[in-house]
C-alpha atoms as a PDB file:
ATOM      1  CA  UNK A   1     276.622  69.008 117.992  1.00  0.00           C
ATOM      2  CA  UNK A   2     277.475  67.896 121.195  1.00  0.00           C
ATOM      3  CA  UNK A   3     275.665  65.834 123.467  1.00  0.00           C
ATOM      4  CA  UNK A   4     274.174  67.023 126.890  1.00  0.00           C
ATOM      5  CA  UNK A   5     275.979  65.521 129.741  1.00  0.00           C
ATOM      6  CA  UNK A   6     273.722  63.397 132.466  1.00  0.00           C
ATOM      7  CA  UNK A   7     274.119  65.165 135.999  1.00  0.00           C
ATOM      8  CA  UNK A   8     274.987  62.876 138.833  1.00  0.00           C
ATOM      9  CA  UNK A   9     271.721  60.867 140.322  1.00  0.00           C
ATOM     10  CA  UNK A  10     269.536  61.497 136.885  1.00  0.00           C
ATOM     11  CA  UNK A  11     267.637  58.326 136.329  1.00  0.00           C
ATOM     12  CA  UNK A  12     269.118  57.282 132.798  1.00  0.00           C
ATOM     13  CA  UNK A  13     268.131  54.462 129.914  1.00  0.00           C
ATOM     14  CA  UNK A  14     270.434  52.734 128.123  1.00  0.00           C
ATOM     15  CA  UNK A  15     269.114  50.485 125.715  1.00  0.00           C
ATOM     16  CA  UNK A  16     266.265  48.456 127.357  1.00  0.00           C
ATOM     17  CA  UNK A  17     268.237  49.217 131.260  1.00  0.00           C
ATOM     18  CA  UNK A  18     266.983  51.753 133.558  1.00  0.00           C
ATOM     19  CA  UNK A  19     270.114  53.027 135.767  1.00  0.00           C
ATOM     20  CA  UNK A  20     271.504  56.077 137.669  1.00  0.00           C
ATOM     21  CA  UNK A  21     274.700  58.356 137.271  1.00  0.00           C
ATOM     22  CA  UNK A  22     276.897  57.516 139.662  1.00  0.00           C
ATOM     23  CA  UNK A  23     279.531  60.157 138.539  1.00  0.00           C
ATOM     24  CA  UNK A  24     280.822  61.625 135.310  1.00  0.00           C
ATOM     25  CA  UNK A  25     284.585  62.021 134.465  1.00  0.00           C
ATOM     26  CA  UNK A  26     286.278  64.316 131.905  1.00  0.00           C
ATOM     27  CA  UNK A  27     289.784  63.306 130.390  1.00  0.00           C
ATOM     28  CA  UNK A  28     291.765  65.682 130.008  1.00  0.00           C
ATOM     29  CA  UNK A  29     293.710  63.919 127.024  1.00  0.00           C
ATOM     30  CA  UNK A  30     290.676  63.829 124.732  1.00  0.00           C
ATOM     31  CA  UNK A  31     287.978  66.045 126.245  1.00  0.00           C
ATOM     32  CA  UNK A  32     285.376  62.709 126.103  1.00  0.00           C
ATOM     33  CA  UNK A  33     283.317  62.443 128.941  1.00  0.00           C
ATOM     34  CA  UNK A  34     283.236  58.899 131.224  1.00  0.00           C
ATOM     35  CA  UNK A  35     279.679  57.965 132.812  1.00  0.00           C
ATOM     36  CA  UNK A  36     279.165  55.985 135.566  1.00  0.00           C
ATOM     37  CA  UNK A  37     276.075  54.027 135.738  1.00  0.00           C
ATOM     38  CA  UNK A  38     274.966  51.907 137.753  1.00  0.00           C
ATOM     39  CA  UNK A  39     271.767  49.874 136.671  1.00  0.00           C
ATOM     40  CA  UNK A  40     269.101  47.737 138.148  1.00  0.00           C
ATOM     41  CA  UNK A  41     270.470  45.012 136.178  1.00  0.00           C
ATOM     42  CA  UNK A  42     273.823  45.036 137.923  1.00  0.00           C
ATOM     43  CA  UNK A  43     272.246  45.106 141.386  1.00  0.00           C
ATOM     44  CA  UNK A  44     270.615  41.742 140.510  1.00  0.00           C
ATOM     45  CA  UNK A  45     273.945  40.509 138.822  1.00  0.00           C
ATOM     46  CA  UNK A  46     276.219  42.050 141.569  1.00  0.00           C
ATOM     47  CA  UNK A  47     277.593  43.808 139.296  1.00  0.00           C
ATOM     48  CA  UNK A  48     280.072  47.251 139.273  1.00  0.00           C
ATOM     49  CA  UNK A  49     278.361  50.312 137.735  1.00  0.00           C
ATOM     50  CA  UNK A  50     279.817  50.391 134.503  1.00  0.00           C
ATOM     51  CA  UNK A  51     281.574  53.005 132.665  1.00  0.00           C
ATOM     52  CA  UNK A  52     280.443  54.252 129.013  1.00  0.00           C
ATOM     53  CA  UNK A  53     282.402  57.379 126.837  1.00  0.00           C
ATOM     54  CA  UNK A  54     279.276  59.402 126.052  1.00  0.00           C
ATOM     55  CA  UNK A  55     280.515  60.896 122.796  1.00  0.00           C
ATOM     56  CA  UNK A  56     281.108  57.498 121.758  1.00  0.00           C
ATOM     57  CA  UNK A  57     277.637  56.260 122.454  1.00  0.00           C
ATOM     58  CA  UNK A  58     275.656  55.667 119.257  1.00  0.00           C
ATOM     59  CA  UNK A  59     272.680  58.688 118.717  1.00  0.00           C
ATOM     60  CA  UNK A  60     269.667  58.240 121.159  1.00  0.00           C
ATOM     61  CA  UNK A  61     271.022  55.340 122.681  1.00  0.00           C
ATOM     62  CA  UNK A  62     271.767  56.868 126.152  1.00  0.00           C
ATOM     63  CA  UNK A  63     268.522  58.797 127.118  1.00  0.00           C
ATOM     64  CA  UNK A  64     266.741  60.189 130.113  1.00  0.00           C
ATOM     65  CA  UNK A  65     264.399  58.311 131.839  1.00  0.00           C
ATOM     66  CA  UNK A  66     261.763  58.665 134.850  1.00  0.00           C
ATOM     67  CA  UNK A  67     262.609  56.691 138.646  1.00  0.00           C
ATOM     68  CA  UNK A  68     259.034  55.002 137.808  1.00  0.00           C
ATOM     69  CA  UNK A  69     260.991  53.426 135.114  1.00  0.00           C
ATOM     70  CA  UNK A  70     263.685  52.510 137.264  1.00  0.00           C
ATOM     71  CA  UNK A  71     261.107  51.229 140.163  1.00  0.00           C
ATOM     72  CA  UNK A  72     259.230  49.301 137.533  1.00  0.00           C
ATOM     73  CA  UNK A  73     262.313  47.585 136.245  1.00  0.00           C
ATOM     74  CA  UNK A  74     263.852  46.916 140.014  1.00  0.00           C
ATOM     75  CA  UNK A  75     260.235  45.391 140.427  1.00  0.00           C
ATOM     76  CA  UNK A  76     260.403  42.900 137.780  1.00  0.00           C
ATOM     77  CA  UNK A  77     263.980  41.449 138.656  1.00  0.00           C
ATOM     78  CA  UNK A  78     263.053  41.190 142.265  1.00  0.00           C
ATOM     79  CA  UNK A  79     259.836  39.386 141.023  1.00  0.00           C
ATOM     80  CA  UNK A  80     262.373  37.191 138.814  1.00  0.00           C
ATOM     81  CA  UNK A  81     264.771  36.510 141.904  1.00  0.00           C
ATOM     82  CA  UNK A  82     261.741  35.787 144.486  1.00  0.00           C
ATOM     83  CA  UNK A  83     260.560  33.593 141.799  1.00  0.00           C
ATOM     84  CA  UNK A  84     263.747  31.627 140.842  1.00  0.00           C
ATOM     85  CA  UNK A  85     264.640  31.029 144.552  1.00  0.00           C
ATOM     86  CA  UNK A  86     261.251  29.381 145.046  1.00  0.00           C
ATOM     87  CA  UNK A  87     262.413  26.966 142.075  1.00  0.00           C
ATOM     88  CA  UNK A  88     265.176  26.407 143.659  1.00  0.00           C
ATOM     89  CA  UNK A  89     263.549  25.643 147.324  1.00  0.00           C
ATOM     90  CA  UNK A  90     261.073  23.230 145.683  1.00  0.00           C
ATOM     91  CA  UNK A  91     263.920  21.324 144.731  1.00  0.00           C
ATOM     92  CA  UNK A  92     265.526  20.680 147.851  1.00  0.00           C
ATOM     93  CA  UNK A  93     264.868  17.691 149.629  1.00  0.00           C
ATOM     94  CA  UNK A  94     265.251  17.429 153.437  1.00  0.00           C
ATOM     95  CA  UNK A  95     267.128  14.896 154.690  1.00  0.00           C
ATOM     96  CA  UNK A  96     268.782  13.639 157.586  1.00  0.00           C
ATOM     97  CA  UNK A  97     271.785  14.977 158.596  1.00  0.00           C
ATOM     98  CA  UNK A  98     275.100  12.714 158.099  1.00  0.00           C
ATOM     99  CA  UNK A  99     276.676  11.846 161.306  1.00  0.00           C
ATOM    100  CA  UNK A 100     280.408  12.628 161.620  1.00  0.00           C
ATOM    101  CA  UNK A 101     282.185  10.847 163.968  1.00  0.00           C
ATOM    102  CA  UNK A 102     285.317  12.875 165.447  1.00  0.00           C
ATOM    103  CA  UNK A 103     287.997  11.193 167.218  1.00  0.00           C
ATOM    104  CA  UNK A 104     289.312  12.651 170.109  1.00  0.00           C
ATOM    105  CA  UNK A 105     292.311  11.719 171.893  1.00  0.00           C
ATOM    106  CA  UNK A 106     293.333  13.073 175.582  1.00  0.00           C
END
């Protein structure tokens, strides 16, 4: 049985990642099918969408999902950036700037 191919924009899950078709190719050498995703978790990792053969995919593993999903997940890794970059801010330490003295010659 073959399995039903994702139309471009359908909200997809992949695993545990939420994500969107970006496009889907066909080869023409073997008749497999190319998706394009591109998930929440590569917007956070700046990231490419990334490419998986659907008729290579194990069963169930590539399934539809809902854009509340996909909100929901885009929700938490913001959360996760905001809060890392706070970390990050309480660990600088202002200090004075270091003077650089420039010669100049005329």
């Amino acid at each position: 049985m073959s399995k039903p191919i994702p139309q471009i924009g359908s909200v997809v899950r992949f695993g545990v990642w939420n994500g969107v078709v970006m496009d889907v190719f066909e080869s023409t050498t073997s008749n497999k099918h190319i998706v394009q995703i591109m998930f929440a978790k590569n917007i956070y990792k700046r990231q490419p969408a990334e490419l998986h053969i659907l008729e290579d995919l194990a069963e169930g593993l590539l399934l539809p999902s809902k854009k509340d999903a996909l909100k929901e997940e885009l929700a938490r890794y913001n959360s996760s950036a905001l809060a890392e970059a706070d970390q990050l801010l309480e660990k600088a330490v202002d200090q004075e700037p270091i003077p650089v003295e420039v010669e100049v010659h005329v």
